[in-house]
C-alpha atoms as a PDB file:
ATOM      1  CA  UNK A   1       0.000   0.000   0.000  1.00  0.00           C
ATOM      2  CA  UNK A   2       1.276   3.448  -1.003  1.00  0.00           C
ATOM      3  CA  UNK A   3       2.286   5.692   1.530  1.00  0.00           C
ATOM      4  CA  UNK A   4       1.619   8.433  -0.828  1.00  0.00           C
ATOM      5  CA  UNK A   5      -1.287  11.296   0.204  1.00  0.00           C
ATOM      6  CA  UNK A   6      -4.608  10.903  -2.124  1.00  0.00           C
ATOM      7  CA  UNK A   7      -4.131  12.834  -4.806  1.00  0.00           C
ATOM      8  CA  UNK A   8      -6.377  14.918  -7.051  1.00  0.00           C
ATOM      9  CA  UNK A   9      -6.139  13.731 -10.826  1.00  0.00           C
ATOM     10  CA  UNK A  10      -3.739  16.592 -11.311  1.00  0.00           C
ATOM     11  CA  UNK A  11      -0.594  17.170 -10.516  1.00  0.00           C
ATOM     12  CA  UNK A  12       0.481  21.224 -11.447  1.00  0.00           C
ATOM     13  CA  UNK A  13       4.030  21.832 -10.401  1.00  0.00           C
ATOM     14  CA  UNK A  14       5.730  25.649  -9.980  1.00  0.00           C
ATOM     15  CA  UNK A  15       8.781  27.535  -9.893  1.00  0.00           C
ATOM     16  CA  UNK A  16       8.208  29.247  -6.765  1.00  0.00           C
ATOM     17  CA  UNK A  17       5.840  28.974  -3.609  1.00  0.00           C
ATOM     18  CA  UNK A  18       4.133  31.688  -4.954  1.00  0.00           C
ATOM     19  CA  UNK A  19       2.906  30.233  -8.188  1.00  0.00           C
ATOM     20  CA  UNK A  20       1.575  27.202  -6.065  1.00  0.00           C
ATOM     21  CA  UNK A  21       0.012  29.543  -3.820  1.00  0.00           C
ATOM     22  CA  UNK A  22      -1.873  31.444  -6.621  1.00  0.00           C
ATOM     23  CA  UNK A  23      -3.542  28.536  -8.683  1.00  0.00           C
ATOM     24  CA  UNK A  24      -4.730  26.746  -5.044  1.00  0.00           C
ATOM     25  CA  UNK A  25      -6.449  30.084  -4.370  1.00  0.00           C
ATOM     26  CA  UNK A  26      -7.930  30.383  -7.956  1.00  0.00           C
ATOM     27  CA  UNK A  27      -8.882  27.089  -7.711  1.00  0.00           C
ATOM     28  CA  UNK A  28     -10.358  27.277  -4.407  1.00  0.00           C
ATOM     29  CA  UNK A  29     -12.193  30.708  -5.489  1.00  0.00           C
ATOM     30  CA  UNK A  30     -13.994  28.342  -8.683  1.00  0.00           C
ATOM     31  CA  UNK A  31     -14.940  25.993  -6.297  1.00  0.00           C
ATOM     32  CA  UNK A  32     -13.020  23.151  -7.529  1.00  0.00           C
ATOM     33  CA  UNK A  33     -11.100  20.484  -4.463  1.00  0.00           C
ATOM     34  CA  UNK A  34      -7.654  21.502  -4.196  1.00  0.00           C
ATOM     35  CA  UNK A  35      -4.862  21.006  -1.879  1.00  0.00           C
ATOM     36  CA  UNK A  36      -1.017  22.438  -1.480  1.00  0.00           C
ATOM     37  CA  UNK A  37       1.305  19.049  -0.323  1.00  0.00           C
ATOM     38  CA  UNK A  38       4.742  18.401  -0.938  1.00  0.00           C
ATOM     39  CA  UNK A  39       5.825  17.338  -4.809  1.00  0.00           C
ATOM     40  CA  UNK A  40       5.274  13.556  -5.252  1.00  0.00           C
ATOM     41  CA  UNK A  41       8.643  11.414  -5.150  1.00  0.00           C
ATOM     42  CA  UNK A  42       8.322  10.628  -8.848  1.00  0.00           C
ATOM     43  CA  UNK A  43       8.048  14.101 -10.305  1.00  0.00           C
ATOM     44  CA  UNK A  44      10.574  16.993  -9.557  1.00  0.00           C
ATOM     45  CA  UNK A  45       9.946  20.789  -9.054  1.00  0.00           C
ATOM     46  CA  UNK A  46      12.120  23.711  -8.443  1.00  0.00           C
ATOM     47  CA  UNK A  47      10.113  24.432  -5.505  1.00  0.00           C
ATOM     48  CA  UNK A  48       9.224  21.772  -4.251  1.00  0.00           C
ATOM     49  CA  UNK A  49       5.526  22.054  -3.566  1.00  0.00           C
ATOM     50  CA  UNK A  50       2.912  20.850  -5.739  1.00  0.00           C
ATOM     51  CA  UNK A  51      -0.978  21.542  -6.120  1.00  0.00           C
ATOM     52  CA  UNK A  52      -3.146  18.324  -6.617  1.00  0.00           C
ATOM     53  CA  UNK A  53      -6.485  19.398  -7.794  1.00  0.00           C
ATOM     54  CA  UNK A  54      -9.374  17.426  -8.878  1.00  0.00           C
ATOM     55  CA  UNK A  55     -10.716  18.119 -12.371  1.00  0.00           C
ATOM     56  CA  UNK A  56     -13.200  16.443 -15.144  1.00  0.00           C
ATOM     57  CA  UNK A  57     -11.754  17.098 -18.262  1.00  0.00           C
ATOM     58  CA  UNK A  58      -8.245  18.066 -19.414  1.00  0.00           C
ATOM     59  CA  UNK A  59      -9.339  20.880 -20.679  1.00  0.00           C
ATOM     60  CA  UNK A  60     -10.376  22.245 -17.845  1.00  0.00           C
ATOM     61  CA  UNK A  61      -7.328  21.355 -15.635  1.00  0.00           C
ATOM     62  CA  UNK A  62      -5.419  23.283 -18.734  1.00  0.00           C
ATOM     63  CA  UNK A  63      -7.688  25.960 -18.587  1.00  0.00           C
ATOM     64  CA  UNK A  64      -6.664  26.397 -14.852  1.00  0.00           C
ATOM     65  CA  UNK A  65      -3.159  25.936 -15.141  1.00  0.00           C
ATOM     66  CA  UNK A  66      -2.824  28.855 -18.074  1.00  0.00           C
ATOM     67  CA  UNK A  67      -4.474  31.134 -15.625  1.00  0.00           C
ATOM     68  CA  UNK A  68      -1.291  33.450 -15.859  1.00  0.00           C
ATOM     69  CA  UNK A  69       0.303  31.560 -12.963  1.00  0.00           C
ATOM     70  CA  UNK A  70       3.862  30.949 -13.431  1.00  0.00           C
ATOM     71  CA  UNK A  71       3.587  27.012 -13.774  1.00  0.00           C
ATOM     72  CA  UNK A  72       6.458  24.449 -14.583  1.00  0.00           C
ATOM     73  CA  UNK A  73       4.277  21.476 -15.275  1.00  0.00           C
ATOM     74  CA  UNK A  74       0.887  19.532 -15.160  1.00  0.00           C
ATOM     75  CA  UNK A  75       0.460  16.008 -14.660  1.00  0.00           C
ATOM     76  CA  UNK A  76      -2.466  13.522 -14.958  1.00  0.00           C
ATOM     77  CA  UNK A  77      -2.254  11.222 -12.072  1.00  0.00           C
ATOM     78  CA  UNK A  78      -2.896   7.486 -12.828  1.00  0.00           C
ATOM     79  CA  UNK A  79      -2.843   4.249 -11.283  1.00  0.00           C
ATOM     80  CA  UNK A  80       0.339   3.553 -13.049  1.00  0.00           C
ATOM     81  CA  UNK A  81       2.159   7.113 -12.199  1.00  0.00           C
ATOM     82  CA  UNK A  82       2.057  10.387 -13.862  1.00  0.00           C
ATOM     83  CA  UNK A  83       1.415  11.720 -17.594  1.00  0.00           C
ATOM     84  CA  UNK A  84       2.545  15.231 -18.798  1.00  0.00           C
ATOM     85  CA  UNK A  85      -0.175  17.216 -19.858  1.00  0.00           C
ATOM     86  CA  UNK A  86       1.549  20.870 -20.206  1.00  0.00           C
ATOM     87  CA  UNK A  87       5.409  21.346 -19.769  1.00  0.00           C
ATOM     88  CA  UNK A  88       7.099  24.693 -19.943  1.00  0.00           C
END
């Protein structure tokens, strides 16, 4: 059994703190299930925190993650591990 925290279905990772801060607010504000935790051990970020957000379509998680919030990636969580969805 993982030891891992439940996850969202995304994974969006950030430069700084403050990036990771600003999408789980604008999530939070849209009323969509968010949480701040620290990156996954799979996946690497320059700062080290992640936000795993729930989400039904792609799309939408994209939507979210081009919000003008300095982001370094987005995952799709799966069973199997992690998909990139957006990379800068």
């Amino acid at each position: 059994m993982s030891k891992e925290r439940n996850m969202g279905n995304y994974i969006a990772t950030f430069y700084s703190h403050f990036g990771a801060l600003s999408l789980y607010k604008e999530l939070q504000a849209a009323g969509v299930r968010a949480e701040m935790m620290s990156v996954p051990r799979k996946l690497s970020s320059s700062c080290g925190i992640c936000v795993s957000f729930d989400c039904d379509d792609v799309g939408a998680a994209r939507t979210f993650a081009d919000a003008g919030i300095e982001l370094e990636d987005l995952y799709q969580a799966h069973d199997a591990g992690f998909a990139v969805i957006l990379q800068n």
